[in-house]
N, C-alpha and C. Protein backbone atom coordinates (compact mmCIF):
# COMPACT_ATOMS: atom_id res chain seq x y z
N UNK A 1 9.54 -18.13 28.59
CA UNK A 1 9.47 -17.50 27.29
C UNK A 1 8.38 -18.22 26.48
N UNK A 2 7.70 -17.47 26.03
CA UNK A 2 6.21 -18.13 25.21
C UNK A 2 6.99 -18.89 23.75
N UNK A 3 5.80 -19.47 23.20
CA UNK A 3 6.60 -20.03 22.23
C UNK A 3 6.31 -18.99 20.68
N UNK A 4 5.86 -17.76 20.94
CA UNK A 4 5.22 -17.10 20.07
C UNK A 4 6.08 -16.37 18.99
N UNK A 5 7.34 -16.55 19.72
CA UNK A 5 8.61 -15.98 19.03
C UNK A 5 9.03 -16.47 17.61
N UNK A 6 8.65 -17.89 17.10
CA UNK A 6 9.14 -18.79 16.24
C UNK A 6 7.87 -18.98 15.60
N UNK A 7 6.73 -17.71 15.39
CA UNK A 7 5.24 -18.24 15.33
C UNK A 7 5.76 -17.25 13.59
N UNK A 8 6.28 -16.43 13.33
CA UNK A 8 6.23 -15.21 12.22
C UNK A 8 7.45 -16.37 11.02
N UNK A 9 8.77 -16.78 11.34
CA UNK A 9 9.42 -17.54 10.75
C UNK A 9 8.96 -18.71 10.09
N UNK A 10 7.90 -19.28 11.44
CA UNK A 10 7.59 -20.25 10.63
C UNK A 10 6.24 -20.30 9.84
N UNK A 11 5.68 -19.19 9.87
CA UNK A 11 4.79 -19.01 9.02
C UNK A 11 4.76 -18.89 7.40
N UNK A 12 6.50 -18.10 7.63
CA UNK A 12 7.36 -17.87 6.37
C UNK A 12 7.51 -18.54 5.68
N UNK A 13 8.04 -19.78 6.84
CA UNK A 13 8.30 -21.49 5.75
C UNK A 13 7.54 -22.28 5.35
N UNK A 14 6.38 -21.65 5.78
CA UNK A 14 5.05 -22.57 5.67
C UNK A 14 4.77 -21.94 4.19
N UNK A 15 4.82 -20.40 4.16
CA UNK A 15 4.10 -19.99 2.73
C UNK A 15 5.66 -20.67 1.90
N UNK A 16 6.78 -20.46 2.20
CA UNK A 16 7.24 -21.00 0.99
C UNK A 16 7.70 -22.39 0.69
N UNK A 17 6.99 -23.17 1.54
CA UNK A 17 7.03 -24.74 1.32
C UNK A 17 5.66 -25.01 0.48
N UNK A 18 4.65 -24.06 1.10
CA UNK A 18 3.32 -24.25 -0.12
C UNK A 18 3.41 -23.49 -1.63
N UNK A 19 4.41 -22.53 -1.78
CA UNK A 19 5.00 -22.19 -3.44
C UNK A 19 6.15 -23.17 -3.70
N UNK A 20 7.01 -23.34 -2.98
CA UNK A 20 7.86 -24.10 -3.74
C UNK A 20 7.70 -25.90 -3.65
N UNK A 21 6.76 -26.07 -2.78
CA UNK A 21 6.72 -27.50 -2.84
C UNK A 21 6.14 -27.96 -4.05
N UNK A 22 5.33 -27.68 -4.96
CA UNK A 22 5.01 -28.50 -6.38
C UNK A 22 6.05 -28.23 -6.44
N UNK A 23 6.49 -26.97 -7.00
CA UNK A 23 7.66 -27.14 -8.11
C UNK A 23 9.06 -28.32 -7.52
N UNK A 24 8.94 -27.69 -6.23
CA UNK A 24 9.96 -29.31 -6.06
C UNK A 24 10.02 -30.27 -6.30
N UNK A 25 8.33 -30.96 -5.76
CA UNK A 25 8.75 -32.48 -5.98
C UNK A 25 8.55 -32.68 -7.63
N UNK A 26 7.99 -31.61 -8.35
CA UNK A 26 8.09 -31.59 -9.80
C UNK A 26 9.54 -31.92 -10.50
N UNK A 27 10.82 -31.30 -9.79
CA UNK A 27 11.79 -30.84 -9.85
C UNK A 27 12.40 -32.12 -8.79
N UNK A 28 12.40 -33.05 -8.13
CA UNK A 28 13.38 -34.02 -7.14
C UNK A 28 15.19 -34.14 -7.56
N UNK A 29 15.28 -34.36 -9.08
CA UNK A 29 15.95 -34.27 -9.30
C UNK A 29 17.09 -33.26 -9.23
N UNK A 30 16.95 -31.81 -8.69
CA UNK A 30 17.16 -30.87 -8.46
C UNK A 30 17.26 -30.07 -7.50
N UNK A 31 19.04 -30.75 -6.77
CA UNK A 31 18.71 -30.59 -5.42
C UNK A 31 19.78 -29.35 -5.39
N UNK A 32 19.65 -28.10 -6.43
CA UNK A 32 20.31 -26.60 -5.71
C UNK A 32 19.36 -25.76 -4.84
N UNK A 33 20.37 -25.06 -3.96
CA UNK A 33 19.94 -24.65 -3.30
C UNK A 33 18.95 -23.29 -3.29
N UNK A 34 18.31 -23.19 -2.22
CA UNK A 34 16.95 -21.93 -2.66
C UNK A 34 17.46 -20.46 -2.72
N UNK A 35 17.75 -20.04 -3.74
CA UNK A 35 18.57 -18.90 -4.35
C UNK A 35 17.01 -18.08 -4.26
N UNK A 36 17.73 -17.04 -4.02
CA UNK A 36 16.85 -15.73 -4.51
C UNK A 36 16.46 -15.62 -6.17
N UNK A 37 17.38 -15.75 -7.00
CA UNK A 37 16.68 -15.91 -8.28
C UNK A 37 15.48 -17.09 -8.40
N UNK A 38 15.82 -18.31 -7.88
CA UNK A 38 15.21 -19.25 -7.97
C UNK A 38 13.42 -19.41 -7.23
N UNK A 39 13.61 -18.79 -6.16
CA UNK A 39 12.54 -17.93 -4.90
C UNK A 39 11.51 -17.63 -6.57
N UNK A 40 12.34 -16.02 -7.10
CA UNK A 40 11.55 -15.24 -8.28
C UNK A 40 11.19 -16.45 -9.55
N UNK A 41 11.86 -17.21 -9.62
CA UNK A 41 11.55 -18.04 -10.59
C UNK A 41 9.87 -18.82 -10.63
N UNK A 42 10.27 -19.29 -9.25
CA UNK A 42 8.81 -20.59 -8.80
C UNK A 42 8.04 -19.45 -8.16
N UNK A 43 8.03 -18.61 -7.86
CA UNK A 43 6.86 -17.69 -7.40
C UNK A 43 6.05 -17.19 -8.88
N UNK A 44 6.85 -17.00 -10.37
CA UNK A 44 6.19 -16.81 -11.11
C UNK A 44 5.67 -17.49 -12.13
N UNK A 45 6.24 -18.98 -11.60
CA UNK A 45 5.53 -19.96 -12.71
C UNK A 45 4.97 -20.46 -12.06
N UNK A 46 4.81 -20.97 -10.57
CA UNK A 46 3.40 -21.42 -9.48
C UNK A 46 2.74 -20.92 -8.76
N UNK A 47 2.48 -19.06 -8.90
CA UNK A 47 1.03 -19.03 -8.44
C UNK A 47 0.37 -18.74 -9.14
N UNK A 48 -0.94 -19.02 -8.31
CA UNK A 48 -1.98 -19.42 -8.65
C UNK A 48 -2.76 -18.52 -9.72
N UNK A 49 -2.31 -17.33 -8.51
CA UNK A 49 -2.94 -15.73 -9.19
C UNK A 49 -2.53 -15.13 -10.66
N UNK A 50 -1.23 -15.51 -10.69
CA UNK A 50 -0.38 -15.59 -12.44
C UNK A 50 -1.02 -16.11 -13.30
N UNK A 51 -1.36 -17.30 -13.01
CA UNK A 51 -1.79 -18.61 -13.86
C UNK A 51 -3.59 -17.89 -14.53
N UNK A 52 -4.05 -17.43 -13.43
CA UNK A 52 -5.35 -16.86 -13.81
C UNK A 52 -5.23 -15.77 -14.57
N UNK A 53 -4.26 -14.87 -14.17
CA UNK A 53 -4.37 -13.92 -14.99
C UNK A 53 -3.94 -14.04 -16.43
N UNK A 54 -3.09 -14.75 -16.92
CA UNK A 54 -2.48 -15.43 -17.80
C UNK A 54 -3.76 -16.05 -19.07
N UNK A 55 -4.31 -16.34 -18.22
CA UNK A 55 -5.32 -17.07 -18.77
C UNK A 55 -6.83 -16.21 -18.77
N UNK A 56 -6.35 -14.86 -18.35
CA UNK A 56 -7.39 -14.26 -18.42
C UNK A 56 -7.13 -12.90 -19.91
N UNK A 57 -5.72 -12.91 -19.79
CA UNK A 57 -5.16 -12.73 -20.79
C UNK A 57 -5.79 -12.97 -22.86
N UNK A 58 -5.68 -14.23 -22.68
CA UNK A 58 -6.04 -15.33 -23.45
C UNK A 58 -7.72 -15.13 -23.66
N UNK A 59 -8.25 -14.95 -22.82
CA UNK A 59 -9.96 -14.79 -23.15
C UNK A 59 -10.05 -13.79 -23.73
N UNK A 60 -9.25 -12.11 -23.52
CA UNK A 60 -10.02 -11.49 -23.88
C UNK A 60 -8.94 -11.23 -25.72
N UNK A 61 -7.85 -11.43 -25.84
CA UNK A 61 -7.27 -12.24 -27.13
C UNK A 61 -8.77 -12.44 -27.71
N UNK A 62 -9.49 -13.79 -27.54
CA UNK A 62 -10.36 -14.33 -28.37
C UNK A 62 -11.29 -13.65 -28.74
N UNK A 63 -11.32 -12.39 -27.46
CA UNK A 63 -12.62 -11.38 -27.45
C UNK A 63 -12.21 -10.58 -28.39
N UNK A 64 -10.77 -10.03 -28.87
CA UNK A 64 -10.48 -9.48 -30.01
C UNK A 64 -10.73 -10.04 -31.85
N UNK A 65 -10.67 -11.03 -31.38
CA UNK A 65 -10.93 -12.02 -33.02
C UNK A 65 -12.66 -11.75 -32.84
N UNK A 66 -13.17 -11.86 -32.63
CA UNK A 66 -14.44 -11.23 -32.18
C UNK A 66 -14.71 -9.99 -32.89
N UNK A 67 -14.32 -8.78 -32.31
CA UNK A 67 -14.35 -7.93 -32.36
C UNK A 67 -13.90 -7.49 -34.03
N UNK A 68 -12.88 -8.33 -34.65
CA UNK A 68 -12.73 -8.07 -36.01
C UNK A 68 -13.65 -8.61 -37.26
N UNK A 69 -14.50 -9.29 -37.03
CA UNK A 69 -15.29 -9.88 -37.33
C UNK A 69 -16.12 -8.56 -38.56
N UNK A 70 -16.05 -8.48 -39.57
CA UNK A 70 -16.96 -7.12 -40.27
C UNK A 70 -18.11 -7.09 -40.01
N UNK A 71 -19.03 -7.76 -40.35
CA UNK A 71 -20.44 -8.40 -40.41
C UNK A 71 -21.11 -9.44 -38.96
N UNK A 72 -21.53 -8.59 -38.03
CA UNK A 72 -21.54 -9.25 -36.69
C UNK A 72 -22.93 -10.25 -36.69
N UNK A 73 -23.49 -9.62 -37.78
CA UNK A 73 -25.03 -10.17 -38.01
C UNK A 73 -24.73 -10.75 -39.45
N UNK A 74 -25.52 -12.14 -39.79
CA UNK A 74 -25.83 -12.77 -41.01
C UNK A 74 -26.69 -12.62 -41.77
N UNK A 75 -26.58 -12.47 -43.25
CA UNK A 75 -27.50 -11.79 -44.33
C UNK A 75 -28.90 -12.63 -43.76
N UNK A 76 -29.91 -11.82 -44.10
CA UNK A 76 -31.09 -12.45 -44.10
C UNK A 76 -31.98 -12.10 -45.45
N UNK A 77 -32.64 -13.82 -45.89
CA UNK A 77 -33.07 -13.72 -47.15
C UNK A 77 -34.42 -14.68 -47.27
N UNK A 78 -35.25 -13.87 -47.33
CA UNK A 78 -37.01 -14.06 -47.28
C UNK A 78 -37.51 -14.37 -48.77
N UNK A 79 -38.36 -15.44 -48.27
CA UNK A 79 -38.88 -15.84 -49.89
C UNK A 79 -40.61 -15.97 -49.42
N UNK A 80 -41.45 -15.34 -50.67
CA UNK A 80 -42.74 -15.76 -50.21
C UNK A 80 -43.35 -16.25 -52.21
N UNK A 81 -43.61 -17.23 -51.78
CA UNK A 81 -44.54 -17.52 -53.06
C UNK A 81 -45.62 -18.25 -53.11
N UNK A 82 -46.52 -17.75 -53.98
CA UNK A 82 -47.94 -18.13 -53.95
C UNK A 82 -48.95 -17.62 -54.63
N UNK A 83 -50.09 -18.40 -55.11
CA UNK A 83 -50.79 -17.77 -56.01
C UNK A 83 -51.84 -16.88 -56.25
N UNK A 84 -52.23 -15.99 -56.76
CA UNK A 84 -52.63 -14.23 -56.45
C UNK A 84 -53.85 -15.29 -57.44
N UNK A 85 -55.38 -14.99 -56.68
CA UNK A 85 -56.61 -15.30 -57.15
C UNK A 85 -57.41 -13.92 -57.30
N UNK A 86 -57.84 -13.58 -58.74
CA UNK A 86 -58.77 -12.92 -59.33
C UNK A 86 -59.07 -12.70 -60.69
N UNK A 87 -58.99 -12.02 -62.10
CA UNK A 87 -59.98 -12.49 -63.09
C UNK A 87 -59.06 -13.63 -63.33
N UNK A 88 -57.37 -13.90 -63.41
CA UNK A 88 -57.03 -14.46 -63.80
C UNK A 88 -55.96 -15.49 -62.86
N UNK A 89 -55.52 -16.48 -62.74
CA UNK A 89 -54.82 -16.86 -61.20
C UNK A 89 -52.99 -16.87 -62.12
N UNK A 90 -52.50 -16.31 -61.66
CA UNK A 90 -51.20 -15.39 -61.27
C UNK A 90 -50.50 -16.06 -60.37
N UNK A 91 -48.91 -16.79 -60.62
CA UNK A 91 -47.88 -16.83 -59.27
C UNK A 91 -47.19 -15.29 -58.92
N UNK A 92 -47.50 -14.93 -57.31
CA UNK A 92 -46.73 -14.14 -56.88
C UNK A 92 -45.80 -14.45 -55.95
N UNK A 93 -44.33 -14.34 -56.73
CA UNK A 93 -42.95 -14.23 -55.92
C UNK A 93 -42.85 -12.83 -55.47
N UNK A 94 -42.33 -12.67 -53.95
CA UNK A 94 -41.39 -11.90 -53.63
C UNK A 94 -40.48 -12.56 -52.50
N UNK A 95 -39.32 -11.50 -52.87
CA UNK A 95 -37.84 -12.21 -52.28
C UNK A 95 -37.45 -11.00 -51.53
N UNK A 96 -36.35 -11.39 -50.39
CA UNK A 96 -35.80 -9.78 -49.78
C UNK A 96 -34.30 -10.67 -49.42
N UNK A 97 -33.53 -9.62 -49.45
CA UNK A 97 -32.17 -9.90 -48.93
C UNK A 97 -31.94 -8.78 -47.93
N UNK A 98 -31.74 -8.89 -46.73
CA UNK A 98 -31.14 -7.82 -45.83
C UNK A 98 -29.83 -7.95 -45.43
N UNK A 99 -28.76 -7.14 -45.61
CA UNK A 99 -27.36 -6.96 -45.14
C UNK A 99 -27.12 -5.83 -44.07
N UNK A 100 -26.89 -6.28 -42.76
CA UNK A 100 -26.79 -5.31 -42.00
C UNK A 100 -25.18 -4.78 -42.84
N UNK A 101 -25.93 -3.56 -42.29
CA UNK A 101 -24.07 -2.47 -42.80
C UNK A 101 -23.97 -1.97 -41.49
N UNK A 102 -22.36 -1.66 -40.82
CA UNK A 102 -22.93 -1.43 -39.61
C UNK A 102 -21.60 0.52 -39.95
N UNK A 103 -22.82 1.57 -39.83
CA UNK A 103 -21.81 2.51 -39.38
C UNK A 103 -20.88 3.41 -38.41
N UNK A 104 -20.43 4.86 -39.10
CA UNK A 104 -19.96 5.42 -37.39
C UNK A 104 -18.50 4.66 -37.50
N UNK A 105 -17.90 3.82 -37.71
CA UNK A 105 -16.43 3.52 -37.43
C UNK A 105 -16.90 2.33 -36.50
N UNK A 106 -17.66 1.54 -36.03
CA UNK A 106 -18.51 0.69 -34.95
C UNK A 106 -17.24 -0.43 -34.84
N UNK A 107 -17.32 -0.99 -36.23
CA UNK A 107 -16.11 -1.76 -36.25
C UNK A 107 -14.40 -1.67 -34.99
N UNK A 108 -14.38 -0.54 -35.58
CA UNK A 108 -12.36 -0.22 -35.39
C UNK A 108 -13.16 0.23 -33.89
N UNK A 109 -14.28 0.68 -33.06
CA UNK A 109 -14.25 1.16 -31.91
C UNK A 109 -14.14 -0.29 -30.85
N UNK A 110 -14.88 -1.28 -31.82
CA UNK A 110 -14.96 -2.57 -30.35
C UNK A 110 -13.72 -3.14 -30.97
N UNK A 111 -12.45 -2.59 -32.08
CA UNK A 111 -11.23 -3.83 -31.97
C UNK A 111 -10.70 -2.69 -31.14
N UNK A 112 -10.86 -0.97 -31.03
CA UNK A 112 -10.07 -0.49 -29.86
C UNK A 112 -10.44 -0.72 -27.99
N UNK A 113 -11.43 -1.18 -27.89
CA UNK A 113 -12.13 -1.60 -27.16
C UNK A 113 -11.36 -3.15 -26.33
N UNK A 114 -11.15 -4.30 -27.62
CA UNK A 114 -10.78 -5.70 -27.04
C UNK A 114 -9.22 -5.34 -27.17
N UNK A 115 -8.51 -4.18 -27.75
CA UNK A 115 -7.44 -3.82 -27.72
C UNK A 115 -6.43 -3.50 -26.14
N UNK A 116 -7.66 -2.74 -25.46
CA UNK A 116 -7.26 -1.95 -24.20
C UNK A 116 -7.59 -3.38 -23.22
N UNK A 117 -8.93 -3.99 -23.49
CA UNK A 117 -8.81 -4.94 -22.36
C UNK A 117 -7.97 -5.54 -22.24
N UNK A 118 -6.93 -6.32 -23.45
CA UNK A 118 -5.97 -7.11 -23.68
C UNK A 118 -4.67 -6.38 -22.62
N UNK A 119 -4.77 -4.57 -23.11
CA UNK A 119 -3.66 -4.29 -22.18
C UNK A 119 -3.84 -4.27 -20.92
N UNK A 120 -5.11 -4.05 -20.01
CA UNK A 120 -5.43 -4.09 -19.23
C UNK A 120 -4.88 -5.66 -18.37
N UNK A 121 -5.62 -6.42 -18.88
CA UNK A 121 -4.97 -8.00 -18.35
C UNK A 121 -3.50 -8.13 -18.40
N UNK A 122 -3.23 -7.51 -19.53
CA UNK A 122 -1.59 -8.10 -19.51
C UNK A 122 -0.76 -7.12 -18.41
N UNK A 123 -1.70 -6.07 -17.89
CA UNK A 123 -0.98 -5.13 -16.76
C UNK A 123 -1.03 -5.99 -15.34
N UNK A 124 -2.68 -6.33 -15.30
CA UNK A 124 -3.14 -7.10 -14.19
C UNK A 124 -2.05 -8.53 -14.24
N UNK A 125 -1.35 -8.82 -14.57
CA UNK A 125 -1.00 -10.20 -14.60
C UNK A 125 0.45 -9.66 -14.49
N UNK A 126 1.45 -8.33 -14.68
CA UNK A 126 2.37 -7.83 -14.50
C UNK A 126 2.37 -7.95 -12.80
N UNK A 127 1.02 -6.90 -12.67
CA UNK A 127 0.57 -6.64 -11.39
C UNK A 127 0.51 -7.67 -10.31
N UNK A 128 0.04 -9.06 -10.60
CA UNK A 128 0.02 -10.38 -10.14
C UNK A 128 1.18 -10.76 -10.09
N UNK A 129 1.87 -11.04 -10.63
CA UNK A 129 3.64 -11.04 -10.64
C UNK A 129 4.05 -10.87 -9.74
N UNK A 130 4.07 -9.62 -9.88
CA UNK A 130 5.27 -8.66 -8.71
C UNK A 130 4.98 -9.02 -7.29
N UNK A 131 3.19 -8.94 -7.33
CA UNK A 131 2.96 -9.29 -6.18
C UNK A 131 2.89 -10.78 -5.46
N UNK A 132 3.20 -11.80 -6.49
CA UNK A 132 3.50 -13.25 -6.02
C UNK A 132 4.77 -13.19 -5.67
N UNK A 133 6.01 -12.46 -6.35
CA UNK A 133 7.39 -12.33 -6.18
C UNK A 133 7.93 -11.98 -4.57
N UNK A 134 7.06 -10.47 -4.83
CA UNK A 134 7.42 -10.23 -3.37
C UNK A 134 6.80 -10.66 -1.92
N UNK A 135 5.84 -11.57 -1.91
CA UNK A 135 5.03 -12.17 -1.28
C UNK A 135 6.06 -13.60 -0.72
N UNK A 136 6.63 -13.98 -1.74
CA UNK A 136 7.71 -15.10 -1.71
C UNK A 136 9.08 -14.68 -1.39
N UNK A 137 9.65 -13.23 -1.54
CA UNK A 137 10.72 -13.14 -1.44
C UNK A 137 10.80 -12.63 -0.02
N UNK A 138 9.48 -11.85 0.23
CA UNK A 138 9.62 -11.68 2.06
C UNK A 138 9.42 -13.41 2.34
N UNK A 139 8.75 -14.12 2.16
CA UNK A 139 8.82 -15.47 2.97
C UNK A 139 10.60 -16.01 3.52
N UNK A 140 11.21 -15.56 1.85
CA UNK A 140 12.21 -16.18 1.71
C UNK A 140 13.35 -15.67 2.87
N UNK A 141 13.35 -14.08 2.80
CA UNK A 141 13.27 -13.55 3.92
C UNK A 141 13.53 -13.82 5.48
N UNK A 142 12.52 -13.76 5.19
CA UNK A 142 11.95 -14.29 7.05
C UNK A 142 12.16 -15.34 7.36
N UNK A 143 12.61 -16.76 6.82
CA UNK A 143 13.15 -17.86 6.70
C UNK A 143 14.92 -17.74 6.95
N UNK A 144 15.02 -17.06 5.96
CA UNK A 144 17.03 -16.90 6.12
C UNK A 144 16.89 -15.92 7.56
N UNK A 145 16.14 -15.33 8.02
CA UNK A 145 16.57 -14.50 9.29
C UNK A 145 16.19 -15.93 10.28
N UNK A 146 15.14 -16.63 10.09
CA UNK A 146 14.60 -17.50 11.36
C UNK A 146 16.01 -18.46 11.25
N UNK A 147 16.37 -18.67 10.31
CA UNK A 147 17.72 -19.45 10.17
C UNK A 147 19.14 -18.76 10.90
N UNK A 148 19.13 -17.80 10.90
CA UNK A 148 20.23 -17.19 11.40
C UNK A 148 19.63 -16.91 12.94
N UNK A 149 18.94 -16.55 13.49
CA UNK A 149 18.86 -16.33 14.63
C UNK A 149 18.58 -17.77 15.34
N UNK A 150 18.06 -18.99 14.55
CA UNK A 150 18.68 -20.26 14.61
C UNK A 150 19.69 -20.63 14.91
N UNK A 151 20.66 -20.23 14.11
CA UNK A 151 22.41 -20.35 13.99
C UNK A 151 22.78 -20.04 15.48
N UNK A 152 22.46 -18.60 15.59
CA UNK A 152 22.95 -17.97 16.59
C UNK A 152 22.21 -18.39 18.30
N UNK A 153 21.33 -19.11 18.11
CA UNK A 153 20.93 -19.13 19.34
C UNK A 153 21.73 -20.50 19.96
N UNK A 154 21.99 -21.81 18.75
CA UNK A 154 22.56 -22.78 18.93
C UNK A 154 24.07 -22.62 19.36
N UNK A 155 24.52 -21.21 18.80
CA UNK A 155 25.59 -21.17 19.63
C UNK A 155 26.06 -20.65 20.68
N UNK A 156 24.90 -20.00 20.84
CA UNK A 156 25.01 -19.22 22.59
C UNK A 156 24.77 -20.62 23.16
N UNK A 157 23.41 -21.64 22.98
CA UNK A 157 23.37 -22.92 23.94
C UNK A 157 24.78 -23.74 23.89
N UNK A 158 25.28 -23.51 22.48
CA UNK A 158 27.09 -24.36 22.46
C UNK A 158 27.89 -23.93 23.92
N UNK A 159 27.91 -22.19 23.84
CA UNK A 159 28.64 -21.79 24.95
C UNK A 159 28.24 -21.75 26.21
N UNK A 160 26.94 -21.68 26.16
CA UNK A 160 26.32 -21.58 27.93
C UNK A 160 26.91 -22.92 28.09
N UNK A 161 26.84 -23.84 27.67
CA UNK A 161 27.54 -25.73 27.89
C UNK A 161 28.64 -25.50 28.32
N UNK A 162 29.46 -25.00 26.94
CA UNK A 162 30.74 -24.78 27.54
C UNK A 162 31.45 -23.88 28.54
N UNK A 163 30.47 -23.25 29.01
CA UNK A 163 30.59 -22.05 30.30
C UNK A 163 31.35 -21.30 29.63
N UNK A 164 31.59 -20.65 28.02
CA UNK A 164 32.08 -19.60 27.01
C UNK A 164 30.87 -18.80 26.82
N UNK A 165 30.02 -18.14 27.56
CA UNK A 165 29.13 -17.38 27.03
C UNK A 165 29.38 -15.94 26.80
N UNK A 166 29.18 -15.61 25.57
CA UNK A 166 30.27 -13.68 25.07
C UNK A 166 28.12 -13.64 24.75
N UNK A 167 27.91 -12.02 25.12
CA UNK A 167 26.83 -11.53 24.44
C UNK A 167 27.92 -10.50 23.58
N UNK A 168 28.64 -10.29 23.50
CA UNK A 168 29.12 -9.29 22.19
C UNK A 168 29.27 -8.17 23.61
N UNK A 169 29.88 -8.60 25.32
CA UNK A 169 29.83 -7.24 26.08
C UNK A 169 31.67 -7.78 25.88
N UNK A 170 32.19 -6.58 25.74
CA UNK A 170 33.96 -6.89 26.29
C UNK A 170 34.16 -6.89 27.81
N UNK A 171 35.08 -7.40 28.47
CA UNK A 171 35.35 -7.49 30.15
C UNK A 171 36.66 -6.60 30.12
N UNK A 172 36.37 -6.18 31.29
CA UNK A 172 37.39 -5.30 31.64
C UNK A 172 38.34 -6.16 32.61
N UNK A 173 39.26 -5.35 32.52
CA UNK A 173 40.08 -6.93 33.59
C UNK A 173 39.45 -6.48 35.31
N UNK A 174 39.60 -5.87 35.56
CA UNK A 174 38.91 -5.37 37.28
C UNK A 174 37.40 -6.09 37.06
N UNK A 175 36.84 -5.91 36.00
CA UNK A 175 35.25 -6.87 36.02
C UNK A 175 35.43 -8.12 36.94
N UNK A 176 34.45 -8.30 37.63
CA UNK A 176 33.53 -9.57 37.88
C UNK A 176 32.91 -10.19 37.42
């Protein structure tokens, strides 16, 4: 028998020894056991992919304070002075103030704009979730089955020992 059989289980325990191992040894003190709530718990506060999106979250937030901003451009204010030569010599000032005004609604379109990205991320990071959850909860999965067919194989080797070996066939009494 190849050894290829125990190759899918333990791959299982491998992904969920690499999610739940920070939080463990974070956690030593905390020796309950790996519950399915608990699985959903550390799958959504340690990966990786959460954490980014989370934080991708947060950028575009800032991109909204941005976006409320009235005046995206700063007044500009020109000075020229100097003296005008002919019959008589003359100071000439001129001054300018420019205020961009911006129209069209321009404003309320880029806060509806950093509005949607915000929902957008906060979907993508729903989206990231679910999919760290169930990524961990099949591990978790495939671990409690490699465990039970564990269980069960240790006790067929219990009985082949004890020359008690049942596959689950009943004997008939005339059987051999």
């Amino acid at each position: 028998m190849s050894p290829a059989w125990f190759a899918r289980p333990l791959a299982g325990l491998l992904f969920i020894a690499l999610i739940v191992g920070p939080a463990a040894s974070a956690r030593a003190d905390d020796a309950s056991p790996l519950t399915r709530a608990r699985v959903i718990e550390l799958a959504r506060s340690s990966s990786p992919t959460v954490r980014v999106a989370a934080t991708a979250v947060e950028e575009e937030r800032a991109g909204l304070i941005g976006a409320r901003i009235f005046a995206r451009d700063n007044p500009v204010f020109e000075a020229v002075a100097g003296p005008r030569w002919g019959d008589d010599t003359a100071m000439d000032i001129e001054a300018t103030l420019a205020i961009p005004i911006e129209l069209g609604g321009k404003r309320r379109k880029r806060v509806a704009v950093a509005n949607a990205a915000i929902q957008r991320a906060t979907a993508e990071v729903a989206v990231d979730e679910q999919d760290a959850i169930s990524r961990a909860l099949a591990a978790y999965y495939r671990a409690l089955h490699a465990q039970d067919r564990l269980r069960l194989a240790e006790e067929a080797l219990r009985g082949v020992e004890l020359g008690d070996l049942h596959l689950g066939v009943e004997r008939e009494p005339g059987d051999r």
